[in-house]
N, C-alpha and C. Protein backbone atom coordinates (compact mmCIF):
# COMPACT_ATOMS: atom_id res chain seq x y z
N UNK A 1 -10.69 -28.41 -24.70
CA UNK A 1 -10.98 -28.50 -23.27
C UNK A 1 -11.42 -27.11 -22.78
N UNK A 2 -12.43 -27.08 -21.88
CA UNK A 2 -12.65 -26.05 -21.35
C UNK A 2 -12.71 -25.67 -19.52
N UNK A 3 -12.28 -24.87 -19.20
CA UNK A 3 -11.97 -24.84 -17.53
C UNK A 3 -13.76 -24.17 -17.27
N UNK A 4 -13.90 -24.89 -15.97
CA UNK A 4 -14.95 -23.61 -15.41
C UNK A 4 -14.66 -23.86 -13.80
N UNK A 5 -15.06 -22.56 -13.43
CA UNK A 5 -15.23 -22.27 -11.82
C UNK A 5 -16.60 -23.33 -11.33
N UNK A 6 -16.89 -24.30 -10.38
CA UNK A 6 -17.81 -24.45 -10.30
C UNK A 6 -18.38 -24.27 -8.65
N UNK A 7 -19.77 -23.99 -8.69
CA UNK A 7 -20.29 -24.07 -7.18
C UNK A 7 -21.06 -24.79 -6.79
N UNK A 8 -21.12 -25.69 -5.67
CA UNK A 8 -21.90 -26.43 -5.59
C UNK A 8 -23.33 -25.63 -4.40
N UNK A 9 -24.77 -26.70 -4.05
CA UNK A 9 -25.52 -25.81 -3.73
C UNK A 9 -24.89 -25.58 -1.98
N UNK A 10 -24.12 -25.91 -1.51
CA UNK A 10 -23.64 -25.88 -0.40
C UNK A 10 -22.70 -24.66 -0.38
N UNK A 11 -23.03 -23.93 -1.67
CA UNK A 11 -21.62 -22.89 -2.08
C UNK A 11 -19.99 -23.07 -2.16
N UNK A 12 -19.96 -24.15 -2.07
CA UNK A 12 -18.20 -24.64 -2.17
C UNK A 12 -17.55 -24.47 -3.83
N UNK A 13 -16.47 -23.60 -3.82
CA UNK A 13 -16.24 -23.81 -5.31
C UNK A 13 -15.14 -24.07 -5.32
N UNK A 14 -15.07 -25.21 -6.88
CA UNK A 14 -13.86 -26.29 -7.48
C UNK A 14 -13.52 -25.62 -8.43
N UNK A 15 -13.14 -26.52 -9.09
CA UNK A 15 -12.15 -26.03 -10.55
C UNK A 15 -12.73 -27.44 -11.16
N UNK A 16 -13.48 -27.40 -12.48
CA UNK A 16 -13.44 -28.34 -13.69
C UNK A 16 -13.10 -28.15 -14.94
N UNK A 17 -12.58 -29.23 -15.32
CA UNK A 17 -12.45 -29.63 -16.98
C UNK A 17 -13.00 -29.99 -17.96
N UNK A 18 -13.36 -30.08 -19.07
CA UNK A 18 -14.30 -30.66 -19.78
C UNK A 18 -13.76 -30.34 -21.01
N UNK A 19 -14.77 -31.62 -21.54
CA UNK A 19 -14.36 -31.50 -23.21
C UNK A 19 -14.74 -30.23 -24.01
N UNK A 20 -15.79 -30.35 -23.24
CA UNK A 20 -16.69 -29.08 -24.16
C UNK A 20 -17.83 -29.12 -23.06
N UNK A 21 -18.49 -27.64 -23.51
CA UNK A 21 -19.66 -26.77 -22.45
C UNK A 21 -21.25 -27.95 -22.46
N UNK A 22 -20.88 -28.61 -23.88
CA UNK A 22 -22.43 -29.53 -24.08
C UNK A 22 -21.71 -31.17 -22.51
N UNK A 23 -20.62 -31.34 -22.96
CA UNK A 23 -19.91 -32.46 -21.97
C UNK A 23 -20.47 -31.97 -20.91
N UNK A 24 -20.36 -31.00 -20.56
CA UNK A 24 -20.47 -30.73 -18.71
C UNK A 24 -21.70 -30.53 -18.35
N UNK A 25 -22.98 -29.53 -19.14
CA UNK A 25 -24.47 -30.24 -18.87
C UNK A 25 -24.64 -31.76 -19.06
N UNK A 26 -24.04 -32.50 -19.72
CA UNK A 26 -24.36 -33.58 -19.87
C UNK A 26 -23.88 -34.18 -18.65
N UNK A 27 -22.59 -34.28 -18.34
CA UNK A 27 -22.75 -34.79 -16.41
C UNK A 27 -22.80 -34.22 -15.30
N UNK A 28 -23.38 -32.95 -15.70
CA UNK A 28 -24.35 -32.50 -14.40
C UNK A 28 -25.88 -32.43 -14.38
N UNK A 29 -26.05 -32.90 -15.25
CA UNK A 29 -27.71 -33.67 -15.45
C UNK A 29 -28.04 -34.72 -14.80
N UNK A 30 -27.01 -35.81 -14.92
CA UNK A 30 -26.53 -36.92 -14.72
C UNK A 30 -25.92 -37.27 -13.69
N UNK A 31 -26.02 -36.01 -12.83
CA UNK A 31 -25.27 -35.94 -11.07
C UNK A 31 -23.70 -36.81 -11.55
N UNK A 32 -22.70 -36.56 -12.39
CA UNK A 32 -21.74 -37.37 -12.60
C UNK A 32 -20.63 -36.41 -12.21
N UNK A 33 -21.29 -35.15 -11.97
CA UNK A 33 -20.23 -33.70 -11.47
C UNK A 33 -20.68 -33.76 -10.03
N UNK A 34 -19.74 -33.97 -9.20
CA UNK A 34 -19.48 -34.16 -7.42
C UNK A 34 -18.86 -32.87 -6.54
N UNK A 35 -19.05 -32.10 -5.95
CA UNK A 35 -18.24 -31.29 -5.17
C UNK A 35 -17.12 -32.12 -4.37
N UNK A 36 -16.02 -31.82 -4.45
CA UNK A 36 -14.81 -32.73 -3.59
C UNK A 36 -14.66 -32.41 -2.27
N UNK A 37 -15.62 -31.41 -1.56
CA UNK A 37 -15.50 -31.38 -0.51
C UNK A 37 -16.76 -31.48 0.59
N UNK A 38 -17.98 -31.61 -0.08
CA UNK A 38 -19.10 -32.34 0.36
C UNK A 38 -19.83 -33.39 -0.09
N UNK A 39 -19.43 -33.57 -1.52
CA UNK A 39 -19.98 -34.51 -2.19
C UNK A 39 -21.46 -34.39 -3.35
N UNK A 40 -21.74 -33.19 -2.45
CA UNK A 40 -23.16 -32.67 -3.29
C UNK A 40 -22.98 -32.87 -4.67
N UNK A 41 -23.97 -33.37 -5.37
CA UNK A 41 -23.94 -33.45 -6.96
C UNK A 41 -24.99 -32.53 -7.46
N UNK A 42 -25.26 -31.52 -6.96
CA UNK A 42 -26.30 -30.21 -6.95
C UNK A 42 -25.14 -28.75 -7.89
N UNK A 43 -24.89 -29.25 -8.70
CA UNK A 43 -22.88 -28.38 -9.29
C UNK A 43 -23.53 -27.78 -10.55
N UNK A 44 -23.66 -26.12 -10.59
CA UNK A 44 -23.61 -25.30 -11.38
C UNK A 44 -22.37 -24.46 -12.09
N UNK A 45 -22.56 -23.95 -12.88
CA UNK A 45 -20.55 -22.84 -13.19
C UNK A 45 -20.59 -21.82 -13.02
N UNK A 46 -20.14 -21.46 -11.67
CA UNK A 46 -19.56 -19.81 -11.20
C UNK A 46 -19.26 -19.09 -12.24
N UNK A 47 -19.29 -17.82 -11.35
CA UNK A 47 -19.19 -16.72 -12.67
C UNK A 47 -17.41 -16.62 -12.63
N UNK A 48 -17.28 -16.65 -13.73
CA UNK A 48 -15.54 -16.66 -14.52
C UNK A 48 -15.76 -14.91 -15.05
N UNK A 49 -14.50 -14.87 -14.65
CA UNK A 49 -13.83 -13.41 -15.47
C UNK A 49 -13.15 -14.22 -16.19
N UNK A 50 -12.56 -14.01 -17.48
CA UNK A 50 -11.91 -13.96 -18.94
C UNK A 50 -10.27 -13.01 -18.11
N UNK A 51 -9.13 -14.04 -18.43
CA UNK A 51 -8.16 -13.72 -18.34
C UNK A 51 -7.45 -12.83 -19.69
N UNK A 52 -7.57 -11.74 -19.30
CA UNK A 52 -7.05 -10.47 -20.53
C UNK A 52 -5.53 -9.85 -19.55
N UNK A 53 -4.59 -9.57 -20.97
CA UNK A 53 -3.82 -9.36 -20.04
C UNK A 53 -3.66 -7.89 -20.94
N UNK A 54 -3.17 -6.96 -19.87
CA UNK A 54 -3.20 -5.42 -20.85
C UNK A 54 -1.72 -4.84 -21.18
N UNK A 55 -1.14 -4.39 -21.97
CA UNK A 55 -0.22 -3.72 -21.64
C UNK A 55 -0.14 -2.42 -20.98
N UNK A 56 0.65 -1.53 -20.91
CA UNK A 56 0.92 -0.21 -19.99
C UNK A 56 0.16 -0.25 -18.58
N UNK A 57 0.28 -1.71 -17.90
CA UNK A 57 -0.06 -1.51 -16.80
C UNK A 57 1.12 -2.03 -15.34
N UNK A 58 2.18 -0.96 -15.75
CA UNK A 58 3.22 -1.35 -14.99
C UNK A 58 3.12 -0.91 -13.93
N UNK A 59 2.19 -0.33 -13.34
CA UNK A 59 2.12 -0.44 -11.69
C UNK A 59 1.26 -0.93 -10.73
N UNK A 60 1.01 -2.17 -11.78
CA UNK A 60 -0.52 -3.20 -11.54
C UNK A 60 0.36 -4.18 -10.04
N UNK A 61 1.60 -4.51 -10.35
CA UNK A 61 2.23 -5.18 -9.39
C UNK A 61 2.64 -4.44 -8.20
N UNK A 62 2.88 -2.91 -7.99
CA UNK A 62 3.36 -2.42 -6.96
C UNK A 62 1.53 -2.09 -5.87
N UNK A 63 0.91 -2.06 -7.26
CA UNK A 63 -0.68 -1.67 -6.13
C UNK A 63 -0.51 -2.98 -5.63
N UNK A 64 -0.76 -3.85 -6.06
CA UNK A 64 -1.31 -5.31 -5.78
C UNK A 64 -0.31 -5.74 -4.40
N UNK A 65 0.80 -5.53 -4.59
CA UNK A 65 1.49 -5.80 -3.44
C UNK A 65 1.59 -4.77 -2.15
N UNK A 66 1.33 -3.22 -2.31
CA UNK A 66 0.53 -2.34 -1.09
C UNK A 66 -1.01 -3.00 -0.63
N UNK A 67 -1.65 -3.78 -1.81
CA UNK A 67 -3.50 -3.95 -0.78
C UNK A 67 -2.89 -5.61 -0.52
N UNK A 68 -1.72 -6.14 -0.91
CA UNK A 68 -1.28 -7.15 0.18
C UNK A 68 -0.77 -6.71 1.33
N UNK A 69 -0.46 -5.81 1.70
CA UNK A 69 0.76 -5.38 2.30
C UNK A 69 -0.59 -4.86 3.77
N UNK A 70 -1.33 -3.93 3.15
CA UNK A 70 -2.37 -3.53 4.35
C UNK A 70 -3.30 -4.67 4.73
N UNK A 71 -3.29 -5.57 4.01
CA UNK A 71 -4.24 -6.92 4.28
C UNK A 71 -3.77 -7.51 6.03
N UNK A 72 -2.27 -7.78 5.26
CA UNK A 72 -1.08 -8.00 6.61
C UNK A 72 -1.12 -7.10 7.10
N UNK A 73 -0.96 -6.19 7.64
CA UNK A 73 -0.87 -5.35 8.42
C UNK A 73 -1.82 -5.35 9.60
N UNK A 74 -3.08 -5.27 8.50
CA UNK A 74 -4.22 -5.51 9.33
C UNK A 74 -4.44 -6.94 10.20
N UNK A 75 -3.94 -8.05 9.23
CA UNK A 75 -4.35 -9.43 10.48
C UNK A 75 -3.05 -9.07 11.59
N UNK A 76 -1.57 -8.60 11.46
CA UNK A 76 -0.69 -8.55 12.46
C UNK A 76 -1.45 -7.67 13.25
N UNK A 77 -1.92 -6.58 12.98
CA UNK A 77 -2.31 -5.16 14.43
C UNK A 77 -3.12 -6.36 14.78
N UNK A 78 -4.07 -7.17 15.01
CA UNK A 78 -5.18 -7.73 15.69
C UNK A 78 -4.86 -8.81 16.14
N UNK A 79 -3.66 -9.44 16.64
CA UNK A 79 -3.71 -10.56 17.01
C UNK A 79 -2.08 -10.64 17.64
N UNK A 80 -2.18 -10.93 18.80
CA UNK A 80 -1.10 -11.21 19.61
C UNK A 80 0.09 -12.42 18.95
N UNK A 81 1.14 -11.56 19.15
CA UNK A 81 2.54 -12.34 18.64
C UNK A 81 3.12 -13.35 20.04
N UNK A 82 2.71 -14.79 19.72
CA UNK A 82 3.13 -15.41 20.58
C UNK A 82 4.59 -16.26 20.50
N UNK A 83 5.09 -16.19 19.04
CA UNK A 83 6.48 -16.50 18.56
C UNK A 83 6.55 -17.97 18.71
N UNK A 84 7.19 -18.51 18.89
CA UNK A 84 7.60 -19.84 19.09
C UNK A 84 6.75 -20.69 19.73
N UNK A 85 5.83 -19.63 20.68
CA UNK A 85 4.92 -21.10 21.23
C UNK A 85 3.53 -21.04 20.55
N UNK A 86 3.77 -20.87 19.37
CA UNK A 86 2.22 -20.75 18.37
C UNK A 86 1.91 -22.26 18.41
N UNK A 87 2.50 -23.12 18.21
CA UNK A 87 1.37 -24.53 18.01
C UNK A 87 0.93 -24.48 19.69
N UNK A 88 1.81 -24.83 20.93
CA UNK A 88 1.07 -24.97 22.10
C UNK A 88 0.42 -24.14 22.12
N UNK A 89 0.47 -22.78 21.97
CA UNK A 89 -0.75 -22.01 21.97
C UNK A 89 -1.95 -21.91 21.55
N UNK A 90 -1.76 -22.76 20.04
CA UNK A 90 -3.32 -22.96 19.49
C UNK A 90 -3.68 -24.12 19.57
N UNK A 91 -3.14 -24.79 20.17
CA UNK A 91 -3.81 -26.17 21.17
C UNK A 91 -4.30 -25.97 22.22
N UNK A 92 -3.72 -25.19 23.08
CA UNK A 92 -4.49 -24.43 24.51
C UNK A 92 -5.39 -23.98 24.18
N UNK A 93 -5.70 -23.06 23.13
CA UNK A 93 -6.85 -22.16 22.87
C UNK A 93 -8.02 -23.22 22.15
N UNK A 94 -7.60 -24.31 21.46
CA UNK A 94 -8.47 -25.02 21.08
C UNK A 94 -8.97 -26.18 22.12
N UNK A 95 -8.13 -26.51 23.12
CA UNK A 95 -9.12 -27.04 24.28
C UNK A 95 -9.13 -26.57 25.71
N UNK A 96 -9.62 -25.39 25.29
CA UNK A 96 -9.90 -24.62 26.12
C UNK A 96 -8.99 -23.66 27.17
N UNK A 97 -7.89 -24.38 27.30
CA UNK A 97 -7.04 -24.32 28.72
C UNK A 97 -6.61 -22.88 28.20
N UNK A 98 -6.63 -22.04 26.83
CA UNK A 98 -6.40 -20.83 27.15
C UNK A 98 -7.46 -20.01 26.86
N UNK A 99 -7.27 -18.77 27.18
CA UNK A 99 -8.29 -18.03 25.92
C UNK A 99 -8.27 -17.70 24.59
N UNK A 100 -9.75 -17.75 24.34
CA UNK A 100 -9.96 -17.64 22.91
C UNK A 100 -9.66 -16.56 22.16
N UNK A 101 -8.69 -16.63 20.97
CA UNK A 101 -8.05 -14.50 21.21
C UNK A 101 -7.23 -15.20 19.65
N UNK A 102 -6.94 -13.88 18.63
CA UNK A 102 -6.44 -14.22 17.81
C UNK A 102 -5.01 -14.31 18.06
N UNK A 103 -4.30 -14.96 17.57
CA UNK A 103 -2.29 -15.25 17.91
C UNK A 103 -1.91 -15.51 16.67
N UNK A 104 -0.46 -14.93 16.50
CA UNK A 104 0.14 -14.87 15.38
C UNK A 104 1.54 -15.92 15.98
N UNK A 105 2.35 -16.08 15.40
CA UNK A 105 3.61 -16.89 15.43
C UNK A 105 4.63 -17.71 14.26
N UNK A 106 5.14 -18.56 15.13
CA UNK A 106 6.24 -19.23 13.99
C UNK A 106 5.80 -20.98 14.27
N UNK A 107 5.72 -21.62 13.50
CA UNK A 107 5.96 -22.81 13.53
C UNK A 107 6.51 -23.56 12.31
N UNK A 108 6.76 -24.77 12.67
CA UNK A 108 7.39 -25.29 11.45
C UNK A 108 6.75 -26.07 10.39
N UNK A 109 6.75 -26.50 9.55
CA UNK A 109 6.22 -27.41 8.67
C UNK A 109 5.31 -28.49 9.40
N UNK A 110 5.80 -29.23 9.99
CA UNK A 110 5.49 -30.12 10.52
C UNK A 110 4.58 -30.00 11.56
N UNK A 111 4.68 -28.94 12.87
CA UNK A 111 4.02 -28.59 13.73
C UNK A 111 2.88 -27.83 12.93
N UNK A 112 2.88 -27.28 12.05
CA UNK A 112 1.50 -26.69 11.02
C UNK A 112 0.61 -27.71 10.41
N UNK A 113 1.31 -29.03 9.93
CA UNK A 113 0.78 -29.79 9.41
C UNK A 113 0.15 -30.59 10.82
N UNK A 114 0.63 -30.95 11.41
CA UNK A 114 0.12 -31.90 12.69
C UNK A 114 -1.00 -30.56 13.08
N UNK A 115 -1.12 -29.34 13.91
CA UNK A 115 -2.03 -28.87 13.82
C UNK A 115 -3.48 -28.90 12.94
N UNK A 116 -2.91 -28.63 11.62
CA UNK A 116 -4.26 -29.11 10.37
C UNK A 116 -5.00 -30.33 10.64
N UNK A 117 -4.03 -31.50 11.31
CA UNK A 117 -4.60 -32.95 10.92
C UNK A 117 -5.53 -33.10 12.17
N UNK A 118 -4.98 -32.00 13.12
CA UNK A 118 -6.14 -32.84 14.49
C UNK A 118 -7.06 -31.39 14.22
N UNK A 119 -7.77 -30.92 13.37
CA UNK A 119 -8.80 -29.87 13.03
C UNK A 119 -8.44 -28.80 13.34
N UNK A 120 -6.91 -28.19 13.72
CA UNK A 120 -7.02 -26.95 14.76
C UNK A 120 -6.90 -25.84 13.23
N UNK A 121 -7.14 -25.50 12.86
CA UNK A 121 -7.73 -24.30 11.80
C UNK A 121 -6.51 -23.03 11.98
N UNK A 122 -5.68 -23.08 11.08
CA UNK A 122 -4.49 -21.66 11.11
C UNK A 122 -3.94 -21.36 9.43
N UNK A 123 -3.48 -20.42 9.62
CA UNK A 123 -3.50 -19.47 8.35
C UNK A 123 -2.09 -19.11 8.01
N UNK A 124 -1.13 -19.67 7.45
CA UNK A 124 0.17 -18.75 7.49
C UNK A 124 0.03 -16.97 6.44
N UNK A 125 0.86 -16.32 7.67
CA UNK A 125 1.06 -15.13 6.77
C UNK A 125 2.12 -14.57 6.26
N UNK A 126 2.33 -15.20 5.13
CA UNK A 126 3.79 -15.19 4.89
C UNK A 126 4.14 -13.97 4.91
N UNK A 127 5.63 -13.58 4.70
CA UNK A 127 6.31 -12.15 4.59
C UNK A 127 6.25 -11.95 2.64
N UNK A 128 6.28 -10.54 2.70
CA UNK A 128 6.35 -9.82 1.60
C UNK A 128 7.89 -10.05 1.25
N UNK A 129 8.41 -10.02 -0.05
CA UNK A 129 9.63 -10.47 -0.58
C UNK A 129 10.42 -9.22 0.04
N UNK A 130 10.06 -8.11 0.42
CA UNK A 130 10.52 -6.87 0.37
C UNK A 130 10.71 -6.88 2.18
N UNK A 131 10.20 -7.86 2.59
CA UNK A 131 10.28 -7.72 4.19
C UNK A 131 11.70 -8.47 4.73
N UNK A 132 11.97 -9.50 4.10
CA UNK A 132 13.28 -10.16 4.53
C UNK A 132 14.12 -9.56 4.18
C-alpha cells in the first residue's frame, strides 16, 4: 500500500491509499479518484516529504513547542477575550447585530459543535501542556 498527499484542481488536499503508484494513475485517469470536499475528479499527488526520523535531535520538541507557543500568542494579542459569551458573541457578529472584530473565548463542546453546524466558522486554541 502506498499513502499520497493529494490535490485536487480546486487546491483542496486529502489523504489516499493505494495498492500501488500504477493503481492510482489508473483511477485517476478514470476520474475514479474524487476530492471529498468538492467532488472534483481533476486529483493529482502533492508534494510529500519522506518521514526520516534523526537521532541527536533533542531539542526538536522544545523549538517546536516555542513557534507553537508565539503562533498563540500572536492569535491571543489580536483578538478580544470575550470569555463565556463566545458562542452569543459569534452569532451576533455573524448576523450582524455586532461588530465584525476577532474574539477569543470559552465554549463548550456542544455550543462549538452547534456553532460549526449553522456555518459560523471558529478555531479552538487550545492551551500548551505547560500552561495549565
Amino acid at each position: 500500500m502506498v499513502h499520497y498527499t493529494l490535490v485536487c484542481d480546486e487546491g483542496h488536499q486529502f489523504d489516499g491509499w493505494f495498492r500501488d503508484s500504477a493503481t492510482f494513475e489508473q483511477q485517476s485517469e478514470q476520474r475514479l479518484v474524487s476530492c471529498p470536499f468538492c467532488a472534483s475528479t481533476g486529483v493529482t499527488r502533492g508534494v510529500m516529504a519522506p518521514h526520516v526520523t534523526r537521532s541527536g535531535r533533542d531539542g526538536a520538541p522544545e523549538l517546536l513547542r516555542q513557534m507553537i507557543r508565539q503562533v498563540r500568542d500572536k492569535v491571543v494579542a489580536g483578538a478580544e477575550d470575550v470569555g463565556d459569551r463566545f458562542p452569543q458573541e459569534a452569532r451576533a457578529i455573524e448576523e450582524g447585530d455586532a461588530e465584525r472584530r476577532p474574539i477569543r473565548g470559552r465554549a463548550t463542546f456542544e455550543e462549538a459543535k452547534a456553532l460549526l453546524e449553522d456555518g459560523i466558522e471558529i478555531l479552538p486554541i487550545p492551551d500548551l501542556p505547560r500552561d495549565n
